[in-house]
Protein backbone atom coordinates (compact mmCIF):
# COMPACT_ATOMS: atom_id res chain seq x y z
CA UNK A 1 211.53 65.19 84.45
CA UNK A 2 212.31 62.18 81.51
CA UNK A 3 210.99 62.63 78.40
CA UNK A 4 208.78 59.57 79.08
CA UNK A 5 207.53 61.10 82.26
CA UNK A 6 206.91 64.30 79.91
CA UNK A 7 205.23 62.55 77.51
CA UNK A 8 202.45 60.60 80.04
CA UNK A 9 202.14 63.99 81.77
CA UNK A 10 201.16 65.52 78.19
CA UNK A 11 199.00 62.39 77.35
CA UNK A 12 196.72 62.71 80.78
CA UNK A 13 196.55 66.37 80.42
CA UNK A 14 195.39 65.82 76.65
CA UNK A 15 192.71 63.33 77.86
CA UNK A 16 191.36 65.75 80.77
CA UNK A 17 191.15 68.21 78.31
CA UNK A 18 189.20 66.30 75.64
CA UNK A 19 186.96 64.88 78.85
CA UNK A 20 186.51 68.28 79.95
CA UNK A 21 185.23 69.88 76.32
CA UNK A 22 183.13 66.78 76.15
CA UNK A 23 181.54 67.44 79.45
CA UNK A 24 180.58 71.29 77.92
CA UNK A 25 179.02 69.72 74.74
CA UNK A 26 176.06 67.78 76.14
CA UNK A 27 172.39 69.48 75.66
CA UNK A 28 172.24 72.44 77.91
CA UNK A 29 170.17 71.67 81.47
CA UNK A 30 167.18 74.18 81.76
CA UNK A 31 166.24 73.32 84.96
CA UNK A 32 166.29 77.13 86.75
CA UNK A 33 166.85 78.57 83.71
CA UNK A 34 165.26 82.27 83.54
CA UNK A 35 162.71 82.44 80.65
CA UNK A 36 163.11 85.43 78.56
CA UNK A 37 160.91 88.51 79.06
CA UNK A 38 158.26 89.34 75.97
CA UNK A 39 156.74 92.09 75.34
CA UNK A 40 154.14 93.73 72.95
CA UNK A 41 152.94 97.57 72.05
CA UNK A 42 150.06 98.17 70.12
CA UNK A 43 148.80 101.78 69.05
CA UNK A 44 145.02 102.08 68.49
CA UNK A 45 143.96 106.14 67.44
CA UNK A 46 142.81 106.45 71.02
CA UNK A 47 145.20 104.27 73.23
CA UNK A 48 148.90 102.66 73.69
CA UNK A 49 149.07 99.25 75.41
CA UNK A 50 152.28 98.38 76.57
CA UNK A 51 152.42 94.58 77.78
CA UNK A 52 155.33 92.53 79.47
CA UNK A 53 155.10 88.17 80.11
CA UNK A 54 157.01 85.51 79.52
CA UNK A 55 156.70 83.11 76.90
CA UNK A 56 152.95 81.06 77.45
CA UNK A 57 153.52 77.76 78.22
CA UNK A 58 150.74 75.21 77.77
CA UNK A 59 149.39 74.27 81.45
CA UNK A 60 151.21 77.00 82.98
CA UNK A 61 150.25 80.31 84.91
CA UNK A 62 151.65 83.38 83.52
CA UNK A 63 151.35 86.75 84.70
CA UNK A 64 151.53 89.64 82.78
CA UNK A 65 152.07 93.31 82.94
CA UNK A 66 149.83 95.67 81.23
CA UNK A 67 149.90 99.28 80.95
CA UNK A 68 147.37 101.48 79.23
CA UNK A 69 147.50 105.15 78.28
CA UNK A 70 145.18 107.01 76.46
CA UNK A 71 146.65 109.06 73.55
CA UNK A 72 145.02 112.52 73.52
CA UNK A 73 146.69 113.20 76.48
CA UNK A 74 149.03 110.57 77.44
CA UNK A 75 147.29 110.21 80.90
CA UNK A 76 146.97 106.23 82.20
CA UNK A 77 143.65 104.46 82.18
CA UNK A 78 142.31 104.05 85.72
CA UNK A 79 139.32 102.44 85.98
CA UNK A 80 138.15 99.41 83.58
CA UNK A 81 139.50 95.97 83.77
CA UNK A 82 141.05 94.61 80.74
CA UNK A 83 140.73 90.99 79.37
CA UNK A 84 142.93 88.83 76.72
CA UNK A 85 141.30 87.06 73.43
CA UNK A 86 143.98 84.00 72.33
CA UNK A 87 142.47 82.96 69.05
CA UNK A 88 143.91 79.08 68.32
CA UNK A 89 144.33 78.32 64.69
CA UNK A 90 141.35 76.51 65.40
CA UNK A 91 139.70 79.44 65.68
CA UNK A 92 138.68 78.56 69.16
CA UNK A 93 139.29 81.71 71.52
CA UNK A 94 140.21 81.94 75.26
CA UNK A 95 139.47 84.65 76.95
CA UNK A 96 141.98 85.70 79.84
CA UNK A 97 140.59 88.31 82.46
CA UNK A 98 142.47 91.09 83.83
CA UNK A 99 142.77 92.33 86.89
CA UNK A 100 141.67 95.59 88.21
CA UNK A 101 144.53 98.40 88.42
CA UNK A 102 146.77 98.29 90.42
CA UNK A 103 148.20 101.40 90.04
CA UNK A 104 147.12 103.88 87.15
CA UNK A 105 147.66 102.33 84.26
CA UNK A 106 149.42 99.28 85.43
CA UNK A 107 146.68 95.97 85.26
């Protein structure tokens, strides 16, 4: 191989490289991208709620995992259905029903 011939060889290879970290650099697509899971425990002196969702979305349906236990002797609630209060900064509140159990415990 000439040193010319060397040369262009390093020069396209340079360019397909820049092209190709270029290509990487654009804004990330999110288009089947898997939301991160959330979730929330809260201790009252008679329960435990453990809760699992992913991030609420405006317009969207979510659905959410909720597990109660009561704490005097850890046992899972079995019977009740439990509902959600979003408070806006409005002050405005929505109120999102539960479902009954579906195991015990699990809403």
């Amino acid at each position: 191989m000439t040193s010319r011939t060397g040369k262009k060889a390093a020069a396209v290879a340079a360019v397909a490289g820049c092209l190709l970290w270029a290509a990487g650099c654009g804004e990330p697509t999110h288009e089947g991208a898997e939301l991160p899971t959330l979730s929330v425990s809260h201790w009252t002196d008679a329960t435990e709620l453990f809760m699992e969702h992913p991030p609420l979305v405006a317009g969207s349906t979510v659905r959410m995992a909720v597990h109660l236990t009561t704490l005097n002797d850890f046992s899972p609630l079995d019977e009740g259905r439990p509902s959600i209060e979003l408070r806006g900064p409005d002050g405005r509140v929505t109120t999102l029903p539960g479902s009954d159990p579906l195991r015990p415990g699990a809403f």
